[in-house]
Protein backbone atom coordinates (compact mmCIF):
# COMPACT_ATOMS: atom_id res chain seq x y z
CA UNK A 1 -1.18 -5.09 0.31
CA UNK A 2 1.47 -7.75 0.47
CA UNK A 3 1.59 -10.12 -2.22
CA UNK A 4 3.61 -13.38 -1.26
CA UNK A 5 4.38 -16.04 -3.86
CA UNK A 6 7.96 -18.07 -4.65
CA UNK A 7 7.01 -18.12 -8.20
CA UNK A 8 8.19 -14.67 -9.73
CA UNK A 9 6.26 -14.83 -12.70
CA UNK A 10 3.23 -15.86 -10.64
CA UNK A 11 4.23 -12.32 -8.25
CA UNK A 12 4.83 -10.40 -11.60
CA UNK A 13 1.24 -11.17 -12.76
CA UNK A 14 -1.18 -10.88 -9.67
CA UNK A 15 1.26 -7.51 -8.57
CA UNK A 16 0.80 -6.33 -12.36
CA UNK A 17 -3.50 -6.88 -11.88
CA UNK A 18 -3.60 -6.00 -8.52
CA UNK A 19 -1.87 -2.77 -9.58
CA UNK A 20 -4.99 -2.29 -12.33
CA UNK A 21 -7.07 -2.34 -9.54
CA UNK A 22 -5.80 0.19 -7.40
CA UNK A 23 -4.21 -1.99 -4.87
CA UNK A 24 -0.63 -0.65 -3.45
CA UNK A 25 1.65 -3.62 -3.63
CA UNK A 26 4.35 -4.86 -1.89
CA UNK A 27 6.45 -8.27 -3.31
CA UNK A 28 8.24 -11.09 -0.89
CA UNK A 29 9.49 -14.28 -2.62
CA UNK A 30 8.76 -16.53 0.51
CA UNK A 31 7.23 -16.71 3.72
CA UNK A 32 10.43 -15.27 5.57
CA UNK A 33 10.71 -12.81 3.76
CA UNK A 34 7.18 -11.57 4.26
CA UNK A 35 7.32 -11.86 7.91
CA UNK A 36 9.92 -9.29 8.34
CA UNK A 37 8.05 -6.74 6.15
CA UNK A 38 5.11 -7.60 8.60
CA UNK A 39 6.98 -6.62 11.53
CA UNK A 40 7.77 -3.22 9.51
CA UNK A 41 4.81 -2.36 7.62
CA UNK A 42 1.50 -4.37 8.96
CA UNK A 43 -0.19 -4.68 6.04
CA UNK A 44 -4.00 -4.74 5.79
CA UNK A 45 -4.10 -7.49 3.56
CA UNK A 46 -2.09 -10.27 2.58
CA UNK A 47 -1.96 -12.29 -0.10
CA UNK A 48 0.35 -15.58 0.00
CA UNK A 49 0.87 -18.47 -1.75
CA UNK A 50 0.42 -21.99 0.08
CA UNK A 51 3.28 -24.09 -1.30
CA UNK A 52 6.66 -22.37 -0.88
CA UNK A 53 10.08 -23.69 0.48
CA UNK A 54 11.44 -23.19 3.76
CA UNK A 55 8.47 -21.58 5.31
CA UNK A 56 4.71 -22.56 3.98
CA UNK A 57 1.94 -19.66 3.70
CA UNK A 58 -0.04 -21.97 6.36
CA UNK A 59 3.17 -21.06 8.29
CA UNK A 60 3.62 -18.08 7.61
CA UNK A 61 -0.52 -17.03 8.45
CA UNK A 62 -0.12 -18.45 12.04
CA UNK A 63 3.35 -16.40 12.46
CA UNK A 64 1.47 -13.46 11.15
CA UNK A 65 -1.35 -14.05 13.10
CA UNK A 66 1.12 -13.94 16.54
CA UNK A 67 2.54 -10.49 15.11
CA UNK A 68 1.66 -7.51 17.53
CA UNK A 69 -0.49 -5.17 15.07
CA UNK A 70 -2.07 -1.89 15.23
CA UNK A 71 -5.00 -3.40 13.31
CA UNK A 72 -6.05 -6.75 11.70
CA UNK A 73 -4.78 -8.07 8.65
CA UNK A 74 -6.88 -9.72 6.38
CA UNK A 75 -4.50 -12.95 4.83
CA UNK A 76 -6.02 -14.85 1.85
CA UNK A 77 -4.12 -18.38 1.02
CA UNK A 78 -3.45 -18.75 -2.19
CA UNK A 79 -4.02 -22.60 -3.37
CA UNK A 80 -5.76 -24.90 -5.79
CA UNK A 81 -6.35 -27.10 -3.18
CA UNK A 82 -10.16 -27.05 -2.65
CA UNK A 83 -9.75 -30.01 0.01
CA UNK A 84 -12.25 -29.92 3.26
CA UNK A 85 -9.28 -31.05 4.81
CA UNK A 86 -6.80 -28.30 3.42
CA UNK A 87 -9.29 -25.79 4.13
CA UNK A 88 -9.80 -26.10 8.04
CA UNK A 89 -5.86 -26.38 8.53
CA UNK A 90 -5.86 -23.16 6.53
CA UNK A 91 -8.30 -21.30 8.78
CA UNK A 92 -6.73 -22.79 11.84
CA UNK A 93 -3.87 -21.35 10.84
CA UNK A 94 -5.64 -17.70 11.00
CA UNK A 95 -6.75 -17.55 7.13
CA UNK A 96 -9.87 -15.67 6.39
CA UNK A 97 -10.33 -16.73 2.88
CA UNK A 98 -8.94 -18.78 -0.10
């Protein structure tokens, strides 16, 4: 699993209870970041935080949906946003849940 979020204390906790959990989990601080471990390690799921600099998780899902993978990736937007709006530009952009 790879757990994308600016916010290191924000990373810190959800890796810390995803860990709990069972989940293997990899870190990125920002959407470019995460892209490149993409390319390396095709994750099954993804977990990424809307609002980050340089490259948004709405950006990052429809990069990572354009990735060549062996398999799909589940990606999950992280948000408060609960907007109709917000939530059809999110699954445009290849999200399959909030």
């Amino acid at each position: 699993m790879l757990l994308v979020d600016d916010s290191a204390a924000q990373r810190r906790l959800l890796a810390r209870l995803l860990k709990r959990g069972g989940y293997d989990v990899i870190e990125a601080a920002n959407g470019a970041e995460a892209l490149q471990l993409c390319e390396r390690l095709a994750p099954d799921l993804v977990l990424s935080d809307w609002v980050m600099p340089e490259m948004t998780g709405l950006q990052f899902c429809a990069a990572f949906r354009q990735l060549s993978r062996p398999n799909y990736g589940y990606f999950v937007l992280l948000t408060s946003n609960a907007d109709a709006h917000a939530i059809t530009e999110g699954l445009q952009a290849g999200a399959d849940d909030f």
